[in-house]
C-alpha atoms as a PDB file:
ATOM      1  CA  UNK A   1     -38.302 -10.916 -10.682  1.00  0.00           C
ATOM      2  CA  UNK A   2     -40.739  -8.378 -11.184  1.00  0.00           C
ATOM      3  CA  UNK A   3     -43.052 -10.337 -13.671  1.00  0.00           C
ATOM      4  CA  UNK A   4     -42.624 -13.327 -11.040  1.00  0.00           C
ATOM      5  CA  UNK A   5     -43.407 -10.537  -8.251  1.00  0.00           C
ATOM      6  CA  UNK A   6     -46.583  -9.676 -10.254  1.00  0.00           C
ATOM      7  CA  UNK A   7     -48.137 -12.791 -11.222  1.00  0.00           C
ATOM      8  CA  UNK A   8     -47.475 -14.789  -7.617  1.00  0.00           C
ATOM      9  CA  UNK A   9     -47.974 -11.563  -5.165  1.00  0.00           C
ATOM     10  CA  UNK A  10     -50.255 -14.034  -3.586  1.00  0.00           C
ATOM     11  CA  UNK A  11     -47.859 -17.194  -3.392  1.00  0.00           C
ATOM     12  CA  UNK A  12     -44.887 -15.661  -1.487  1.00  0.00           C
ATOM     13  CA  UNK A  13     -43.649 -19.512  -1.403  1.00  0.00           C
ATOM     14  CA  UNK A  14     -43.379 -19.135  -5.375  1.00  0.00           C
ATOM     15  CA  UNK A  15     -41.511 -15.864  -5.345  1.00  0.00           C
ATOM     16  CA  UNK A  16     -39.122 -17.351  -3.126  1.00  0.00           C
ATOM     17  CA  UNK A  17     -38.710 -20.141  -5.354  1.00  0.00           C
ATOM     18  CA  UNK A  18     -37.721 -17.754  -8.062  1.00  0.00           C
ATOM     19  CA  UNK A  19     -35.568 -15.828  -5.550  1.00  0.00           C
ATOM     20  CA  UNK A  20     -33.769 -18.830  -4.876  1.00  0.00           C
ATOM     21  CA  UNK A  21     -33.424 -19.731  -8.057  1.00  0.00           C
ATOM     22  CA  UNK A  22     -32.035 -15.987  -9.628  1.00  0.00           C
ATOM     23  CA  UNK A  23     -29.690 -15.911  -6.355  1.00  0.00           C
ATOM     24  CA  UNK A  24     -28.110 -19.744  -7.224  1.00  0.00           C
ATOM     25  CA  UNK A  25     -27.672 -18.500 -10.775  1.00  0.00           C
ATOM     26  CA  UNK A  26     -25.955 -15.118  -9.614  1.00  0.00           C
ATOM     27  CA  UNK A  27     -23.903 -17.702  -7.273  1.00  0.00           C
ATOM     28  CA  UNK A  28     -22.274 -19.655 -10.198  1.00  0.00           C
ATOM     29  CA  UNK A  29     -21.315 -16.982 -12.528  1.00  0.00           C
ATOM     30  CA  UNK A  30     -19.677 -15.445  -9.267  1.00  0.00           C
ATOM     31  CA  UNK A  31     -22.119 -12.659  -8.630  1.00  0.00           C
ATOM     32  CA  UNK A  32     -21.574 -13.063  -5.293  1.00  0.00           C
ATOM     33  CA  UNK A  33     -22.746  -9.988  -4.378  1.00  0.00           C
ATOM     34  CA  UNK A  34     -25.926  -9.628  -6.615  1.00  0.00           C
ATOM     35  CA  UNK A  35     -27.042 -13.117  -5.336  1.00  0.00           C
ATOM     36  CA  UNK A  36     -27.047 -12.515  -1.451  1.00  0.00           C
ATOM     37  CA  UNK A  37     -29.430 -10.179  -1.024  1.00  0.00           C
ATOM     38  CA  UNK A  38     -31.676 -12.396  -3.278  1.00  0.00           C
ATOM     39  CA  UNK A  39     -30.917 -15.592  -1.201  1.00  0.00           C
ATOM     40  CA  UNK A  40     -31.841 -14.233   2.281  1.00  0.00           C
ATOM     41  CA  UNK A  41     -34.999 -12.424   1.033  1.00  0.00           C
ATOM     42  CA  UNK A  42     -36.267 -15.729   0.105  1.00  0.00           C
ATOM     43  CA  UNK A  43     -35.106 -17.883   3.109  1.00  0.00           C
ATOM     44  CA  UNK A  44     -36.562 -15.014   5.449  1.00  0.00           C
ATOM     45  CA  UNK A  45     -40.218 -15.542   2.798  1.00  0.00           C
ATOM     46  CA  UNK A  46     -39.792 -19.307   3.238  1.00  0.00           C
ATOM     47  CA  UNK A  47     -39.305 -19.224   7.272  1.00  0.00           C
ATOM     48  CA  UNK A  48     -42.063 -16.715   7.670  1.00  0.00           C
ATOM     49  CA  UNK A  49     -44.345 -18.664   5.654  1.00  0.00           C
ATOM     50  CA  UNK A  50     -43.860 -22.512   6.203  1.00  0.00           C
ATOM     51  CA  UNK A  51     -41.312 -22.167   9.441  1.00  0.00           C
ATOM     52  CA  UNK A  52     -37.570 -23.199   9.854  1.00  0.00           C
ATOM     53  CA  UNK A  53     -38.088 -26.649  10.105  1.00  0.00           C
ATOM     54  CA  UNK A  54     -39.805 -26.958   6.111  1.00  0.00           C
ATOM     55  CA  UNK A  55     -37.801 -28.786   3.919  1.00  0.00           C
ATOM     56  CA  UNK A  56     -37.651 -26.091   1.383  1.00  0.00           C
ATOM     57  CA  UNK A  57     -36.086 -23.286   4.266  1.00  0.00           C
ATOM     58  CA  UNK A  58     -33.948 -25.858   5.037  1.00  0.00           C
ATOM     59  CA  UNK A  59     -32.619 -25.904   1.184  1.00  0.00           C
ATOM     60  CA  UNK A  60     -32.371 -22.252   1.104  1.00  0.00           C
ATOM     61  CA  UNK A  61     -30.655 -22.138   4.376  1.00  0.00           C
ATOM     62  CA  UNK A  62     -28.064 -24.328   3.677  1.00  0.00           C
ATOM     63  CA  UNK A  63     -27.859 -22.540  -0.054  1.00  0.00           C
ATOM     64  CA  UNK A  64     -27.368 -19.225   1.841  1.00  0.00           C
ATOM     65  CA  UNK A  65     -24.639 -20.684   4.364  1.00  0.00           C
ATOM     66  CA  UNK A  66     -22.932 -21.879   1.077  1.00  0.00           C
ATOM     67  CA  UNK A  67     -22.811 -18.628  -0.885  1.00  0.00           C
ATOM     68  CA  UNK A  68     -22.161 -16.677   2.616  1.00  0.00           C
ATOM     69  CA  UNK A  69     -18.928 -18.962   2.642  1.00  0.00           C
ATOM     70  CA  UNK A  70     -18.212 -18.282  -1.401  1.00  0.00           C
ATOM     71  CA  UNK A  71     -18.168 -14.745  -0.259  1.00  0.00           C
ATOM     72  CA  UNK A  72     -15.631 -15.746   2.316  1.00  0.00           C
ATOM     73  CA  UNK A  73     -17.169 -16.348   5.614  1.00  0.00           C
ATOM     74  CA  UNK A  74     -15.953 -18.831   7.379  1.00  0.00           C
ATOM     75  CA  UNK A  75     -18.535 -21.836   8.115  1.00  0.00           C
ATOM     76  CA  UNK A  76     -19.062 -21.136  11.692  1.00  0.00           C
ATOM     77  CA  UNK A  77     -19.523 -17.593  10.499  1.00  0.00           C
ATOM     78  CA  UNK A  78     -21.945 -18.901   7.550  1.00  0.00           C
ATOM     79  CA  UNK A  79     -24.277 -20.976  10.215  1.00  0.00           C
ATOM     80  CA  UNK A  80     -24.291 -17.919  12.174  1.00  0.00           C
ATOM     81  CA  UNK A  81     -25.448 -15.635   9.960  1.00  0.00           C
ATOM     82  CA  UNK A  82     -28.112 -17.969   8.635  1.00  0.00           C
ATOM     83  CA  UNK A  83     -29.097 -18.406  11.840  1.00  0.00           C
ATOM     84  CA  UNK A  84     -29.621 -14.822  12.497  1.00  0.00           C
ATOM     85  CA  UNK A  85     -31.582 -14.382   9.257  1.00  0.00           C
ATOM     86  CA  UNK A  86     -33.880 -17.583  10.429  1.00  0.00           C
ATOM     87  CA  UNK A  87     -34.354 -16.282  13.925  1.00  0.00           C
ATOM     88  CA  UNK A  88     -35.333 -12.837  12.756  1.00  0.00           C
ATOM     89  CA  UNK A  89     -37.887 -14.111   9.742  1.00  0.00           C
ATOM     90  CA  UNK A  90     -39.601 -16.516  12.789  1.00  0.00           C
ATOM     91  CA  UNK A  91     -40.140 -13.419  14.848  1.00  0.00           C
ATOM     92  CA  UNK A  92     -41.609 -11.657  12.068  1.00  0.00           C
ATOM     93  CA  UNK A  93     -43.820 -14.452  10.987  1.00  0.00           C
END
């Protein structure tokens, strides 16, 4: 992450790409809690800089809602949280 960090510190889009990417990886070999952290940092970059309603914060969203509920929120708890994490990233945008 923090060769990706270096070379895209312009392109937050691609960092979050990467973020998403590390985080899903962390996610299947049941890293649960190394991955989250990961996963909201890059839906919150992805909201802030293309908005909720881009296809690729969608991804991540749902992504996050899934790993929230590997961790064992229930859904309704996993679509809240996500949608706390949204809310807050489109204030701060």
């Amino acid at each position: 992450m923090a060769i990706a960090e270096s070379n895209f510190a312009t392109q937050p889009t691609r960092i979050a790409i990467a973020l998403n990417n590390l985080a899903t990886l962390l996610k299947d070999t049941n890293r649960l809690a190394e991955a989250e952290p990961l996963m909201r940092r890059a839906l919150e970059v992805f909201v802030k800089s293309l908005g909720a309603e881009h296809p690729n914060s969608q991804t991540v969203a749902e992504n996050y809602a899934g790993l929230l509920m590997a961790k064992g929120l229930s859904q309704e708890q996993a679509i809240k949280a996500v949608a706390e994490v949204v809310a807050a990233a489109a204030r701060a945008a």
